[in-house]
Protein backbone atom coordinates (compact mmCIF):
# COMPACT_ATOMS: atom_id res chain seq x y z
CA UNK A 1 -60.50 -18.80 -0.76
CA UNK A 2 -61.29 -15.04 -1.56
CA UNK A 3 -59.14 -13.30 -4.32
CA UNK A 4 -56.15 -11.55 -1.85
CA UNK A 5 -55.80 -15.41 -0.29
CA UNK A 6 -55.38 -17.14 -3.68
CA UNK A 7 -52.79 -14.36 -5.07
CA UNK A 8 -50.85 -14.50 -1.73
CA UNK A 9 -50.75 -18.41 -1.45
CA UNK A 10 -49.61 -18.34 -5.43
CA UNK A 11 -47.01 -15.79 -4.72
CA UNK A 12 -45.98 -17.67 -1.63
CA UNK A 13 -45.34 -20.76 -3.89
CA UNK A 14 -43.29 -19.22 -6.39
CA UNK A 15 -40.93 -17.76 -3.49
CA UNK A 16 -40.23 -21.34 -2.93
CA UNK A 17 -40.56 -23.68 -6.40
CA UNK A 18 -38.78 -20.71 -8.33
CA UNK A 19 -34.97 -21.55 -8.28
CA UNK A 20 -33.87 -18.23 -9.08
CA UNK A 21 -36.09 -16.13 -6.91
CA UNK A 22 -34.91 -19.15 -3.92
CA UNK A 23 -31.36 -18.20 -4.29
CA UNK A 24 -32.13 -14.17 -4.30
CA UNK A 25 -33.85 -14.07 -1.24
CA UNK A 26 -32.49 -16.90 0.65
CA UNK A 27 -28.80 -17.65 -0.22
CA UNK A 28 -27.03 -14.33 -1.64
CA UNK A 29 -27.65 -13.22 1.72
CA UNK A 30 -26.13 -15.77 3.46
CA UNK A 31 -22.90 -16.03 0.85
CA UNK A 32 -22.82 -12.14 1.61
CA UNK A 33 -23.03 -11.98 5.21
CA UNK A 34 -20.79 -15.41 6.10
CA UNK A 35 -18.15 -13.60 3.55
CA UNK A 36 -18.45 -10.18 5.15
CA UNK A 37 -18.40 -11.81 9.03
CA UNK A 38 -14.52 -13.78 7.56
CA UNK A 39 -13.84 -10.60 6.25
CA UNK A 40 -14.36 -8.07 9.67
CA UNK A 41 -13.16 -11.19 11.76
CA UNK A 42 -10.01 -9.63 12.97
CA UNK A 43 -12.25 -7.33 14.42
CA UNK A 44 -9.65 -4.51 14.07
CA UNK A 45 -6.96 -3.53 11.76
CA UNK A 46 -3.89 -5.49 12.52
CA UNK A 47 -0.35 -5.99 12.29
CA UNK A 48 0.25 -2.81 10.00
CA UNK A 49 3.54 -2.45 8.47
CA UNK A 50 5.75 0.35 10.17
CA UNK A 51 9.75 1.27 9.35
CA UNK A 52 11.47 2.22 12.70
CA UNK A 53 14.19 4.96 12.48
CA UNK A 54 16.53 4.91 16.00
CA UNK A 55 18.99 7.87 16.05
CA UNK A 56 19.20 7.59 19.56
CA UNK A 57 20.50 4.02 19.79
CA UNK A 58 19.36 3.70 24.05
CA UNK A 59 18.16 1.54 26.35
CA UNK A 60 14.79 4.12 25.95
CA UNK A 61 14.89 3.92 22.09
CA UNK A 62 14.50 -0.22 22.33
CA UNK A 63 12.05 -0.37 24.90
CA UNK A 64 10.24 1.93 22.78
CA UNK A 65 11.11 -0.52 19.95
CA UNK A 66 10.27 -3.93 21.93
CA UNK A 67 6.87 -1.94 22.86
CA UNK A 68 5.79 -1.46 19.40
CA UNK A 69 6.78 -5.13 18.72
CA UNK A 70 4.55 -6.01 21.36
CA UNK A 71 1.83 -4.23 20.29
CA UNK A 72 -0.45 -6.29 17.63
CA UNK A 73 -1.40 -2.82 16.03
CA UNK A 74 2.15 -2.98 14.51
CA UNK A 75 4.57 -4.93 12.40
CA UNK A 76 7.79 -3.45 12.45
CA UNK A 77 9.39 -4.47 8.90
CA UNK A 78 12.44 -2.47 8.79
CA UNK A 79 14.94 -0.59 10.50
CA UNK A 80 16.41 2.46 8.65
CA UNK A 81 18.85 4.79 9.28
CA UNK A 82 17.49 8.20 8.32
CA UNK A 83 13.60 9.61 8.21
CA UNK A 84 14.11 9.68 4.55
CA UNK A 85 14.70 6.29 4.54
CA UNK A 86 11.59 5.78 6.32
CA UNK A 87 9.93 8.31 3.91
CA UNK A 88 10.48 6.45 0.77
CA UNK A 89 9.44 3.50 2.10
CA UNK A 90 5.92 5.05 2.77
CA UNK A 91 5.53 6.69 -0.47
CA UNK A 92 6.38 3.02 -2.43
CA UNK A 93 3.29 1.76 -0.18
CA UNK A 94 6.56 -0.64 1.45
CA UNK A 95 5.09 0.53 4.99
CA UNK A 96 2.46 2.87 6.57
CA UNK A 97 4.03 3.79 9.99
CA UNK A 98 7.37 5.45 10.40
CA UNK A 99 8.19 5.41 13.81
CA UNK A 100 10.93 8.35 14.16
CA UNK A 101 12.99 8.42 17.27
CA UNK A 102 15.34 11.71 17.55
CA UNK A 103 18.66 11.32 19.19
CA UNK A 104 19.86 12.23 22.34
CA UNK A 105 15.94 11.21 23.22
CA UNK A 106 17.15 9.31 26.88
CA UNK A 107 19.53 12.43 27.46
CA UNK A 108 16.77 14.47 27.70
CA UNK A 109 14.61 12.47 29.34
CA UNK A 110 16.89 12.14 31.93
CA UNK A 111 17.86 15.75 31.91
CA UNK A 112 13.91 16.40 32.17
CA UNK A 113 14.16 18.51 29.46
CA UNK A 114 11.73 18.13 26.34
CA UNK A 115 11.33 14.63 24.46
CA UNK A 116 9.43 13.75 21.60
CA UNK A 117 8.78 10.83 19.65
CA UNK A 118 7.11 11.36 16.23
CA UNK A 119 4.78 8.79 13.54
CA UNK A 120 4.76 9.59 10.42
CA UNK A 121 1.12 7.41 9.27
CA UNK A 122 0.06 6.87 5.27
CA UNK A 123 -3.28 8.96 5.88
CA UNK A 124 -4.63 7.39 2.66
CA UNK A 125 -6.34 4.81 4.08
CA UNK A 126 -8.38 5.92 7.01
CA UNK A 127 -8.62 2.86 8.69
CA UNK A 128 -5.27 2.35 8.91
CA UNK A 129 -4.64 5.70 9.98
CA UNK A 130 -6.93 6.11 12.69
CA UNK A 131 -6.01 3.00 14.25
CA UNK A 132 -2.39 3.82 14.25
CA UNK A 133 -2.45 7.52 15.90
CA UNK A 134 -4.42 6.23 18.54
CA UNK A 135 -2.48 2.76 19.09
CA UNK A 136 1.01 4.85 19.03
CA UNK A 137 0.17 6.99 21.08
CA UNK A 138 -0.86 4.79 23.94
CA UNK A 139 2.15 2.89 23.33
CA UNK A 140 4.90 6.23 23.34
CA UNK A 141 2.56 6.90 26.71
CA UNK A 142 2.85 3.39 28.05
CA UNK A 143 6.40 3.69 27.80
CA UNK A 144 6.50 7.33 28.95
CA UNK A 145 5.06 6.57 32.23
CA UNK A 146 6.73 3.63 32.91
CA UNK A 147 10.50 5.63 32.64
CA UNK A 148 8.50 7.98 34.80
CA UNK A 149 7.99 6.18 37.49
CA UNK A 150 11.21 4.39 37.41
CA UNK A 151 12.70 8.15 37.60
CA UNK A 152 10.69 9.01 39.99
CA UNK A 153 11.23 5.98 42.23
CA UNK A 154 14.89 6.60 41.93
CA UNK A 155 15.39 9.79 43.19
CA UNK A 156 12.42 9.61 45.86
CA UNK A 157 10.31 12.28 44.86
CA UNK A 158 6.66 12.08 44.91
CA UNK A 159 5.41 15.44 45.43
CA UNK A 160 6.04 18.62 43.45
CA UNK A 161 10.02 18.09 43.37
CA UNK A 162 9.48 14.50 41.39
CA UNK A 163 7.25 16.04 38.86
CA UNK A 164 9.90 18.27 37.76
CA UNK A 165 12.59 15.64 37.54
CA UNK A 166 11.04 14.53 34.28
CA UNK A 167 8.47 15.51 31.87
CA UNK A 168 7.71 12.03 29.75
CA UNK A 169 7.82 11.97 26.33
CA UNK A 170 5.21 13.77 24.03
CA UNK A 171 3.68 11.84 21.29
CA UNK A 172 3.43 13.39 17.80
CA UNK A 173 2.30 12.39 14.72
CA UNK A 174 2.17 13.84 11.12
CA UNK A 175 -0.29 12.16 8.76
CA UNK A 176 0.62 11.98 4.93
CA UNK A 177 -1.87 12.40 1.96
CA UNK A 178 -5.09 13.24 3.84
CA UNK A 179 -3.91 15.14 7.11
CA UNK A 180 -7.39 16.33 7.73
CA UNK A 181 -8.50 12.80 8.04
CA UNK A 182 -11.63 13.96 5.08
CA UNK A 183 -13.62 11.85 4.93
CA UNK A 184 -15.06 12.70 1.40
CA UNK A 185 -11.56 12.53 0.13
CA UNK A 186 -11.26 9.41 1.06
CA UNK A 187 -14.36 7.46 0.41
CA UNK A 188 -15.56 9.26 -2.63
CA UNK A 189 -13.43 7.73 -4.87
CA UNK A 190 -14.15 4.38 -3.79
CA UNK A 191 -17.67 4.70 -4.06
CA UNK A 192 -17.52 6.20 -7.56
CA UNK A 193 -15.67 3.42 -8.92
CA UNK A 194 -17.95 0.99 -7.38
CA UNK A 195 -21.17 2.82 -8.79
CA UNK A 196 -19.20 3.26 -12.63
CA UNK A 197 -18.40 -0.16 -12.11
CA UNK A 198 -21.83 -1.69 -11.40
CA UNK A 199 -23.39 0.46 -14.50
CA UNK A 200 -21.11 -0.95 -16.85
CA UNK A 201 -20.99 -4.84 -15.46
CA UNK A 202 -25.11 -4.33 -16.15
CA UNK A 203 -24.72 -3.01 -19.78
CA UNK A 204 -22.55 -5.53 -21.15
CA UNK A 205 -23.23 -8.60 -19.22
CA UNK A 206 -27.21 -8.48 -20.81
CA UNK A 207 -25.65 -7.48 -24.22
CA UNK A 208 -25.89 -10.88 -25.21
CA UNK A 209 -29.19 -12.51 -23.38
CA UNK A 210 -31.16 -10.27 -24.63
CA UNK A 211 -30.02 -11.71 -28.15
CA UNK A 212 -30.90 -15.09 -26.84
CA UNK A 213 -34.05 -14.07 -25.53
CA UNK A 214 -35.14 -11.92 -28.88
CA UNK A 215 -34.04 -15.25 -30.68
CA UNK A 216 -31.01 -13.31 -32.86
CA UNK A 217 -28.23 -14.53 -31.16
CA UNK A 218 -27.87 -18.18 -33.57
CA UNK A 219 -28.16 -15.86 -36.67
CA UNK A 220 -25.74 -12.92 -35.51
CA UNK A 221 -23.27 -15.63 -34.51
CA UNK A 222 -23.49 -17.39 -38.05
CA UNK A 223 -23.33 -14.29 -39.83
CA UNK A 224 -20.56 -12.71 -38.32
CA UNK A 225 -17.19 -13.72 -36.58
CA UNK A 226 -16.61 -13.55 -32.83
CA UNK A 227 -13.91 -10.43 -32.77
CA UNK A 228 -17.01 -8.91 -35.04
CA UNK A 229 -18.96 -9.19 -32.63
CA UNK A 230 -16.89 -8.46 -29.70
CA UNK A 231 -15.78 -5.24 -31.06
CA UNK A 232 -19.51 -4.09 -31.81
CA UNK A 233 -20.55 -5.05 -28.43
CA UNK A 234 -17.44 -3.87 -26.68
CA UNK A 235 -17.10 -0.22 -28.09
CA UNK A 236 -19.77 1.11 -27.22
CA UNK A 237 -19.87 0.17 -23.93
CA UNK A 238 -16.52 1.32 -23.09
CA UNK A 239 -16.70 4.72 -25.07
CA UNK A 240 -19.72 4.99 -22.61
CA UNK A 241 -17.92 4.22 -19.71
CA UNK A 242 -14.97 5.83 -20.28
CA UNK A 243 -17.26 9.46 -21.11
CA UNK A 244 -19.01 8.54 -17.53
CA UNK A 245 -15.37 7.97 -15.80
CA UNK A 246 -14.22 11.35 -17.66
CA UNK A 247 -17.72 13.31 -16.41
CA UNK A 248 -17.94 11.49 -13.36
CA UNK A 249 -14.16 12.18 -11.71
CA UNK A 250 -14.59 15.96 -13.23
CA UNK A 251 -17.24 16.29 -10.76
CA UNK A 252 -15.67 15.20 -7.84
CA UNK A 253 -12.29 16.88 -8.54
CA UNK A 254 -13.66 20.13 -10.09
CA UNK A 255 -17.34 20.78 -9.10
CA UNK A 256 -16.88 18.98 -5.29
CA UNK A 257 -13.30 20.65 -5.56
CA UNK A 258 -11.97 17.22 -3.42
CA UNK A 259 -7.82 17.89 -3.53
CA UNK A 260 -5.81 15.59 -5.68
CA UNK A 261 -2.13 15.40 -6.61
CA UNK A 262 -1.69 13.64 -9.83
CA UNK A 263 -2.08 13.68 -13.57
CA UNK A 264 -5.92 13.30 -14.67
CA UNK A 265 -4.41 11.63 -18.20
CA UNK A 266 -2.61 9.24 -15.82
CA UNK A 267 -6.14 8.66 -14.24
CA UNK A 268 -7.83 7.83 -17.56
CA UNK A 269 -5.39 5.35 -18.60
CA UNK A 270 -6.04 3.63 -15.64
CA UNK A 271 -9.79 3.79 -15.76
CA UNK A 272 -9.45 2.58 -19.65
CA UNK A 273 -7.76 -0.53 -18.78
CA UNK A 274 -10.40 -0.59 -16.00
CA UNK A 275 -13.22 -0.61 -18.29
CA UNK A 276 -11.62 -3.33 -20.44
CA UNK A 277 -11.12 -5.81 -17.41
CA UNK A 278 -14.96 -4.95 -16.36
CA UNK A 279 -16.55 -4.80 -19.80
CA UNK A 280 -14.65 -8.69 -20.69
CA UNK A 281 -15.64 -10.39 -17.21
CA UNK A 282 -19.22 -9.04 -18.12
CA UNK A 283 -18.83 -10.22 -21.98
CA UNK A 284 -18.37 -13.35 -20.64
CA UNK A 285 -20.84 -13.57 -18.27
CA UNK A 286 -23.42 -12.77 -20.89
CA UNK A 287 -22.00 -15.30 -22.82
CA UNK A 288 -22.66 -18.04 -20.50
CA UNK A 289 -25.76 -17.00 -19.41
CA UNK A 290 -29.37 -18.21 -20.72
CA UNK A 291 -31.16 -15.17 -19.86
CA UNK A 292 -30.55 -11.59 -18.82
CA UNK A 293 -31.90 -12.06 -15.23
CA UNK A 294 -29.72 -15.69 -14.90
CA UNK A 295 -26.92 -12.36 -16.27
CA UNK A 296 -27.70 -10.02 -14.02
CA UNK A 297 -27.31 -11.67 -10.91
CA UNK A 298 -24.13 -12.99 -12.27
CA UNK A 299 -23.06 -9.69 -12.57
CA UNK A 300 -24.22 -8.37 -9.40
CA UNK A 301 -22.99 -11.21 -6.95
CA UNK A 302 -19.55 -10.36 -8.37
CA UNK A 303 -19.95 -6.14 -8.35
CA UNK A 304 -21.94 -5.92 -5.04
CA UNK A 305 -18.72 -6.99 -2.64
CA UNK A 306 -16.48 -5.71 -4.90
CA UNK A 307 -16.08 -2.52 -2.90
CA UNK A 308 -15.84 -4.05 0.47
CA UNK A 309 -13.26 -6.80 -0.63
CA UNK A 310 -10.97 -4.25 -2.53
CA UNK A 311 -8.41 -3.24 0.19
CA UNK A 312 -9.70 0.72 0.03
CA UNK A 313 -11.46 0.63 3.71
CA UNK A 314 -10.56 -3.06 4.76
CA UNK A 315 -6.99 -3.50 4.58
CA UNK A 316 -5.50 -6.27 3.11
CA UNK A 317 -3.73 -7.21 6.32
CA UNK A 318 -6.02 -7.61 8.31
CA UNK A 319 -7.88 -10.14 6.05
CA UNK A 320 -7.95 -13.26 6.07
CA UNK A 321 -5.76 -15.21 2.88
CA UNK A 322 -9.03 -16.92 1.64
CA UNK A 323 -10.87 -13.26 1.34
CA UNK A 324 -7.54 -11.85 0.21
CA UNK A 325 -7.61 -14.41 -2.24
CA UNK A 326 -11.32 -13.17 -3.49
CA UNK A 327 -10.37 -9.51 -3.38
CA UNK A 328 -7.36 -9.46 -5.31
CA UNK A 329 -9.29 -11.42 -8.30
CA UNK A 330 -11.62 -8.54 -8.71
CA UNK A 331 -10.84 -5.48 -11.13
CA UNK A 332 -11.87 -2.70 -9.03
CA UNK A 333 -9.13 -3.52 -6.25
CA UNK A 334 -6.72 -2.90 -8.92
CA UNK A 335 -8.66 0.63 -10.20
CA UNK A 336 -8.83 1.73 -7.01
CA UNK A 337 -5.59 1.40 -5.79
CA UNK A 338 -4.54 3.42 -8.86
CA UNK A 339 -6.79 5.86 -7.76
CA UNK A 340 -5.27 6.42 -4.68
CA UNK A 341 -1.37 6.27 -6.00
CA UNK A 342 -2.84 8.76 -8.67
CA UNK A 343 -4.83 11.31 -7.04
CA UNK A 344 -4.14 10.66 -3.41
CA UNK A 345 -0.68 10.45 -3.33
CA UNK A 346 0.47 12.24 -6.77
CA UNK A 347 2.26 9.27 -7.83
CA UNK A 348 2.84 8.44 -12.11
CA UNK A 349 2.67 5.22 -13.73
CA UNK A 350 5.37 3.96 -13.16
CA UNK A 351 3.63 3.60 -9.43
CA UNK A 352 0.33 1.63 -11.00
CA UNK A 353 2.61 -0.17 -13.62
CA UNK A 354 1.27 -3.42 -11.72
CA UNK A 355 -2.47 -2.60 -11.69
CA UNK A 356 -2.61 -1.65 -15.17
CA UNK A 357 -0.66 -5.22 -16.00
CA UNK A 358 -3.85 -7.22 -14.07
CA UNK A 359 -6.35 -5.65 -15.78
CA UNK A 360 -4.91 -5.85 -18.81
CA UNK A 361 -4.72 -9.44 -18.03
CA UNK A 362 -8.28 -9.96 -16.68
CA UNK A 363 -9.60 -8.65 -19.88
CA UNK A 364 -7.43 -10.98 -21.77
CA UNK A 365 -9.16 -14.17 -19.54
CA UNK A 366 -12.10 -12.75 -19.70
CA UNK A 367 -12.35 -12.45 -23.68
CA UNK A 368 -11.05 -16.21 -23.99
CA UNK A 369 -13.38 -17.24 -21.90
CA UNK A 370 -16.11 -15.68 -24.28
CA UNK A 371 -14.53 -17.19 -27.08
CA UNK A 372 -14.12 -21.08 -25.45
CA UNK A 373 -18.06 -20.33 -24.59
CA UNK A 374 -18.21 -18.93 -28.58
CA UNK A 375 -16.98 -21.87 -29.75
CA UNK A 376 -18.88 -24.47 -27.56
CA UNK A 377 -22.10 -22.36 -28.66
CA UNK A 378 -21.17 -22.82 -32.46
CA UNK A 379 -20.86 -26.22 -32.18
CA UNK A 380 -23.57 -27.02 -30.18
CA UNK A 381 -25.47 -25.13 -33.22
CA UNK A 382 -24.00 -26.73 -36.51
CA UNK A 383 -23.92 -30.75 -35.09
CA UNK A 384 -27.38 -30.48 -35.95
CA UNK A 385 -27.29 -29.12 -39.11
CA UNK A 386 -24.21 -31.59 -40.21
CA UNK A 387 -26.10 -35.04 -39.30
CA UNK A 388 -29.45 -33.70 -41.01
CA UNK A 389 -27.07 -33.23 -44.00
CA UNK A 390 -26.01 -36.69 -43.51
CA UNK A 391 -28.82 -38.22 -43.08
C-alpha cells in the first residue's frame, strides 16, 4: 500500500470510528434538511390574517367577503367598521391584510360607472406581501368577472353594447412599511442579526473549554465564585457585541443609507437584552461542554437555523406548531421582530415590550443553567478531596 493509499484508507476510518466527525457529516444534515422540509411543507404562505372593512353592506360586498373566505391565502379575523379600524389593527401586527370595500361599490357596478376595491398589505414581511397582492387580486378579479357575466347575461349584450354596461371592479392595493417591495430593506436586517449572532454564540460558548482544555478551569472555579466568573466572562463579550451591533446597524442605516423609522436608542436596548439572552445560552453551553469543538457545534446547531426558524421570511402561520414551537425558543426571533417594529415600522417600546421580556428571561434560564452545571462541577471536584481527608 503506497503512501496516498495508507493516508486515504486512515482518513477514511476516522470519518467513520470518530463520533464527532460521524455526526458532522452525516446527521446535522439530515436534522437540518428533515427540519427545513416540516418547515416549507405548506409549500406557500397560508391562511394570513386580514381585517375586512364593508361600507357597502351588498350582496357584491359579501360575495367579495365569502370569496376571500374561500380563498386559503386568507383568514379573515375581523370585521371593522372604518379603514382606521382596519389601520390600527395592522400597525399592532393584529392582521396583515385590510380588505377595504368603499360604499355604494354595487351601485356603481351596476351603473357601470368606476369600482374599486382596495388592500391595504403589512409590506414588512415580503413573503407575506407578495403572496397577498397577487392572491387578492385574482380573487377581486374572480369576482369581477363573474358579476360581469351575470350583467352581461342579463341584459343580452355580447358585443360592443355589453362591454359598456359594466366595467368590473379594479383591484388596488397600497403596501405599508416597504412599498417598494426592497429587498435589501428587508433582508438585511435579518441577516445581520444572524451573522452578530453567530460571532458572539462562538466567543462565549468556548470561553470556558478552552479553560478545561488548558487545565485552569478546576483552579479558577476554586479560587473564585461563579457570579465572579460570570461577570469576567460575560462583559467582555457583550461590550464586544454590543460595539459590533452599534458599528454594524450604523452601516446599514447610514453608510448603505437603507430607510428606517424608529429610534436607534430604542434599537440598542433591544440588541442589549439580545446579547444577554445569546451570550447566557452560550455560557451555558460552554459550561456543559468537555471541549471547545464538543462547544462549538453546540453552538452552531442552535445559531445555523436560527434565521430560517425566526418568523422574518417564513411566517409563523404557515408553520407547522412543532417548528413554531422551535422558533419561538430561539433569541433571535425575538431581536428580530424588534427590529422590524423598530426600524421598519417606527414603532417604540412599548411595541417590543414582549420581546425584550423573553430575552430577558432566556438569559435568566440560561445563567441558572450555568450555575446547576457550576454546582454539579464543584461537587464532582471536592468529593474527592473530602474522602481522601477522611481516609
Amino acid at each position: 500500500m503506497n503512501n496516498f493509499s495508507r493516508l486515504f484508507w486512515g482518513e477514511w476510518q476516522n470519518l467513520f470510528t470518530n463520533k464527532t466527525i460521524r455526526n458532522i457529516i452525516f446527521i446535522v444534515p439530515l436534522l437540518y434538511l428533515t427540519l427545513f422540509g416540516f418547515l416549507y411543507g405548506e409549500k406557500k404562505v397560508m391562511h394570513i390574517p386580514t381585517v375586512m372593512v364593508d361600507a357597502d353592506q351588498t350582496e357584491l360586498s359579501r360575495e367579495l367577503y365569502r370569496a376571500f373566505e374561500a380563498d386559503q391565502t386568507f383568514a379573515i379575523s375581523a370585521i371593522v367598521g372604518t379603514e382606521e379600524e382596519a389601520m390600527k389593527q395592522i400597525d399592532q401586527g393584529e392582521a396583515n391584510v385590510a380588505l377595504i370595500i368603499p360604499a355604494d361599490l354595487e351601485k356603481n357596478v351596476k351603473a357601470g360607472r368606476e369600482a374599486e376595491v382596495l388592500t391595504v398589505i403589512d409590506g414588512s414581511n415580503m413573503m407575506i406581501s407578495n403572496t397577498a397582492v397577487r392572491a387578492a387580486n385574482t380573487v377581486v378579479k374572480s369576482v369581477s368577472a363573474g358579476a360581469t357575466l351575470k350583467k352581461l347575461e342579463a341584459h343580452g349584450g355580447w358585443g360592443e353594447e355589453g362591454k359598456n354596461l359594466y366595467t368590473g371592479i379594479d383591484y388596488r392595493y397600497r403596501v405599508l412599511y416597504n412599498p417598494t417591495f426592497s429587498y435589501m430593506s428587508f433582508m438585511v436586517f435579518g441577516l445581520a442579526g444572524t451573522v452578530l449572532q453567530q460571532v458572539l454564540f462562538l466567543g462565549i460558548a468556548i470561553s470556558v473549554t478552552q479553560q478545561k482544555e488548558a487545565g485552569t478551569w478546576r483552579n479558577t472555579m476554586e479560587n473564585y465564585s461563579f457570579w465572579a466568573i460570570t461577570a469576567s466572562k460575560l462583559l467582555p463579550y457583550f461590550l464586544a457585541g454590543t460595539l459590533n451591533m452599534f458599528l454594524g446597524f450604523t452601516l446599514l442605516l447610514k453608510v448603505f443609507g437603507i430607510p428606517y423609522y424608529g429610534s436607534t436608542v430604542h434599537l440598542m436596548l433591544v440588541a442589549s437584552a439580545f446579547n444577554l439572552a445569546v451570550l447566557s445560552i452560550g455560557y451555558a453551553i460552554s459550561f456543559f461542554s468537555k471541549d471547545q469543538l464538543q462547544a462549538t457545534q453546540i453552538a452552531m446547531l442552535i445559531a445555523v437555523p436560527s434565521f430560517m426558524l425566526s418568523g422574518f421570511t417564513w411566517p409563523f402561520i404557515s408553520m407547522p406548531a412543532g417548528v413554531e414551537a422551535i422558533g419561538k425558543s430561539l433569541p433571535l426571533t425575538y431581536f428580530l421582530h424588534g427590529v422590524r417594529e423598530i426600524l421598519t415600522k417606527g414603532h417604540g417600546l412599548a411595541q417590543v415590550s414582549s420581546d425584550m421580556l423573553v430575552l430577558c428571561l432566556m438569559a435568566v434560564l440560561g445563567l441558572f443553567a450555568a450555575y446547576l452545571t457550576y454546582l454539579g462541577q464543584t461537587r464532582k471536584k471536592t468529593s474527592p478531596a473530602r474522602e481522601s481527608a477522611a481516609v
